[in-house]
Protein backbone atom coordinates (compact mmCIF):
# COMPACT_ATOMS: atom_id res chain seq x y z
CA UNK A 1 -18.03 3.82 25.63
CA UNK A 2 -16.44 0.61 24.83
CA UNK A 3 -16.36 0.63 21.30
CA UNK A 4 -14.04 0.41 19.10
CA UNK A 5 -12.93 1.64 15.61
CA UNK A 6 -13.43 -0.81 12.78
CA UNK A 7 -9.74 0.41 10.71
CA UNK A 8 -6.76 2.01 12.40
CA UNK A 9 -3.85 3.52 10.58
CA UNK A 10 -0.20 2.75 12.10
CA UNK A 11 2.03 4.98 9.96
CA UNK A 12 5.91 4.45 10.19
CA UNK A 13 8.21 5.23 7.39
CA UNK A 14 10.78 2.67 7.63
CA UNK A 15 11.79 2.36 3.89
CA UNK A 16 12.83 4.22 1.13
CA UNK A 17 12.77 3.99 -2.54
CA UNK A 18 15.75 1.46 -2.54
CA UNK A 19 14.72 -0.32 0.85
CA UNK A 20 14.59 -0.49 4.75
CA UNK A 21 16.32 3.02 6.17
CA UNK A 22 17.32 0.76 9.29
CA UNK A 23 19.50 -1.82 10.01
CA UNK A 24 17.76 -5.39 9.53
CA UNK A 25 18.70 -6.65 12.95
CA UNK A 26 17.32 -2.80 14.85
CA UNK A 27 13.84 -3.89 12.86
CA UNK A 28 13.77 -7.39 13.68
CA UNK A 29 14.85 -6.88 17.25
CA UNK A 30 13.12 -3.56 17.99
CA UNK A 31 11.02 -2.58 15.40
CA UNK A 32 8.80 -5.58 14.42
CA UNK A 33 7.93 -7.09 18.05
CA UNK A 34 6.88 -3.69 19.17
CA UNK A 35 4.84 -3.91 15.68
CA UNK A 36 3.06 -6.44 16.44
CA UNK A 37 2.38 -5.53 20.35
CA UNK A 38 0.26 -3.04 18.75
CA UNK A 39 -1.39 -5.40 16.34
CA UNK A 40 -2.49 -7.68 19.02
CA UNK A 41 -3.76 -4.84 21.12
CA UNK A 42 -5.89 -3.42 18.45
CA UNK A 43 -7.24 -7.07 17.51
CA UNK A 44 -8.28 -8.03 20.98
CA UNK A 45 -10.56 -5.07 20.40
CA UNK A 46 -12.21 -6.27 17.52
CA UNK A 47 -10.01 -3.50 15.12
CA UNK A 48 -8.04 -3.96 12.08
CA UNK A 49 -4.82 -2.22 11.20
CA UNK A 50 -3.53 -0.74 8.03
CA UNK A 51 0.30 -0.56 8.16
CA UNK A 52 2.24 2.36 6.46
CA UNK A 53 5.65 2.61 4.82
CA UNK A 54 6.82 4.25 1.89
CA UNK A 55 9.52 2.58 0.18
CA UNK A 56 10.51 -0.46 -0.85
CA UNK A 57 8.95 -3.26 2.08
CA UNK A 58 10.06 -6.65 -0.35
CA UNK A 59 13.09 -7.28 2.50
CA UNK A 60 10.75 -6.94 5.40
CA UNK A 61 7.43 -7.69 3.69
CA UNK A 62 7.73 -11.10 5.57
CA UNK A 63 8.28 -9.67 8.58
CA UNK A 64 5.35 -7.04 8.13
CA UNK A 65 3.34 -10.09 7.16
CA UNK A 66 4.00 -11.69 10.73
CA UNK A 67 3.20 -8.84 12.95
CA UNK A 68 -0.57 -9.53 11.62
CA UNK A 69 -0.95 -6.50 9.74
CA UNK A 70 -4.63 -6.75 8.04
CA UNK A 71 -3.66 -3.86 5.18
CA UNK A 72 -0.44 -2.52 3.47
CA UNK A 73 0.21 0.86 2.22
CA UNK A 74 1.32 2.33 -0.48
CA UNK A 75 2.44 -0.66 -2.38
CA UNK A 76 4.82 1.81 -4.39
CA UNK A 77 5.76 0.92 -7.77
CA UNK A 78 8.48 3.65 -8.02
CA UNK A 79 10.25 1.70 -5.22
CA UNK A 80 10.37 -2.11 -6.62
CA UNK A 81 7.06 -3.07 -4.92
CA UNK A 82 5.23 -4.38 -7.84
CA UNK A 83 1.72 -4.84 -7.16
CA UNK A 84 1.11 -8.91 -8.63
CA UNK A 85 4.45 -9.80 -6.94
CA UNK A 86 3.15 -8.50 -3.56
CA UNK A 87 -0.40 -10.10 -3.98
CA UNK A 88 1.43 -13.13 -4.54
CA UNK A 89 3.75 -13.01 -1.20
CA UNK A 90 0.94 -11.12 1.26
CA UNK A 91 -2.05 -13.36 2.83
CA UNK A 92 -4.77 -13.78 0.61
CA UNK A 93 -6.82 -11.97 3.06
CA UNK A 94 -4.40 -8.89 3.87
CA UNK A 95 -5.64 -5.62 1.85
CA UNK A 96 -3.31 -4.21 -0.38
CA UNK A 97 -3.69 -0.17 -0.51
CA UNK A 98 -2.70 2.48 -2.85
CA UNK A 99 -1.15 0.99 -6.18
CA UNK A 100 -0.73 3.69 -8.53
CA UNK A 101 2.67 5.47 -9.04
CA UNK A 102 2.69 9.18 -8.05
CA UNK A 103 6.28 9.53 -8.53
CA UNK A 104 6.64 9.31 -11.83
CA UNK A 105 3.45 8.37 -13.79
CA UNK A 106 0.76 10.89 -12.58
CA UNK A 107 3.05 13.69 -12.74
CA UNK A 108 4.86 12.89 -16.18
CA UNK A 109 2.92 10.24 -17.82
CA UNK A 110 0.43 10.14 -20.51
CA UNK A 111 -3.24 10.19 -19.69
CA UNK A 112 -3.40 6.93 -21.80
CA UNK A 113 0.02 5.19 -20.23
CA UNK A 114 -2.31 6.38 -17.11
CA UNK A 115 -5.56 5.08 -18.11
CA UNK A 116 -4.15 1.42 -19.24
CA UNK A 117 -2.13 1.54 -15.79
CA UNK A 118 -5.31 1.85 -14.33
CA UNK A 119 -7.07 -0.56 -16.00
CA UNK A 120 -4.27 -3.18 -15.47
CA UNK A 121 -4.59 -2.70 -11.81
CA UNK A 122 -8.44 -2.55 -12.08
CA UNK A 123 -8.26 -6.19 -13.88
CA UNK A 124 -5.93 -7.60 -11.05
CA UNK A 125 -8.21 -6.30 -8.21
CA UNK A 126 -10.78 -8.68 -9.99
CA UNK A 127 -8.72 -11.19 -10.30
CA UNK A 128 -6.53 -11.64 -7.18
CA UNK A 129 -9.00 -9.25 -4.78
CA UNK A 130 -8.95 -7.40 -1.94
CA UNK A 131 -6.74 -4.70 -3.18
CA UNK A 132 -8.05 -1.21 -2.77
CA UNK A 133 -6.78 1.53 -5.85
CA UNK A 134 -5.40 4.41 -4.90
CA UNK A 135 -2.48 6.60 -5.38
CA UNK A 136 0.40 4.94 -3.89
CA UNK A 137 0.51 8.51 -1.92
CA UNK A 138 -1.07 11.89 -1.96
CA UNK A 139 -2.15 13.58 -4.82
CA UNK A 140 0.34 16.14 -4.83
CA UNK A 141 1.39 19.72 -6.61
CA UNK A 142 3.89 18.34 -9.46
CA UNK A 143 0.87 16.70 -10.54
CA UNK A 144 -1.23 18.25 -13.26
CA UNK A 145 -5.11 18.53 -12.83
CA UNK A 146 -5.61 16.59 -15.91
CA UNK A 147 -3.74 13.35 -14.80
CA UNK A 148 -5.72 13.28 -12.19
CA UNK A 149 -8.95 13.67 -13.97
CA UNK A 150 -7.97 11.05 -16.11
CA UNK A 151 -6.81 8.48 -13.43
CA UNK A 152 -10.28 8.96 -12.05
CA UNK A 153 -12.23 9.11 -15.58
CA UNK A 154 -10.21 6.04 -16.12
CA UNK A 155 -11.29 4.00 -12.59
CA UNK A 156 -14.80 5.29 -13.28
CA UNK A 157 -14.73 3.59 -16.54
CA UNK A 158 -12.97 0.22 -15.21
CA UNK A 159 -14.01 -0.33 -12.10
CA UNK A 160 -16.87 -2.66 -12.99
């Protein structure tokens, strides 16, 4: 009825742990401009858009950055993309999502390398704003119940 959704979600996994899984000219030439087609689109209508990629985005975070994007996720620690380095590079106003490593600290680490993690992230949220914690993906099997208890005991304790 000519409404519109606040948020939409544009998932493509274009990166991996090391970096872009395509060639930099196929993204630049294909990829991107048909990126940011969609952008535009959803913007005329008044709607935001949260780009996905796992992976490492620092080669194309520039190029992310220009199709208009208004959120990022999973800003993936386990793949180079450290989250103050990012902050620093993205638009003040684009949204940083999902900031806490699933890959190898929820499922391995110590619930208090977890909880300080958390608070670290917690304290630059404050500081540097509009970053959103999360996992930087799902919260999945190879992780134990108590990690996660503790990454959300820990946010619960932080977050204020």
């Amino acid at each position: 009825c000519g409404e519109s959704f606040p948020i939409a979600f544009i998932g493509e996994d274009i990166a991996s742990k090391t970096g872009p899984i395509f060639s930099p000219r196929m993204l630049e030439n294909e990829f991107f401009p048909r990126l940011k087609i969609l952008v535009d689109v959803f913007h005329e209508r008044g709607t935001k858009i949260v780009f996905h990629s796992d992976g490492n985005l620092m080669p194309v975070l520039d190029q992310i950055i220009a199709a208009g994007v208004d959120g990022l996720h999973p800003i993936e620690p386990a793949a180079g993309m450290e989250l103050e380095k990012v902050r620093v590079l993205c638009p003040q106003n684009m949204i940083l999502i999902g900031n806490l490593d699933c890959s190898y600290l929820l499922p391995f680490g110590s619930q208090c390398a977890i909880e300080e993690e958390v608070k670290r992230i917690l304290t630059l949220a404050r500081d540097c704003g509009n970053i959103i914690f999360s996992s930087s993906s799902e919260l999945h099997d190879e992780i134990p119940l108590r990690n996660i208890v503790s990454m959300f005991e820990a946010f619960e304790r932080y977050r204020c």
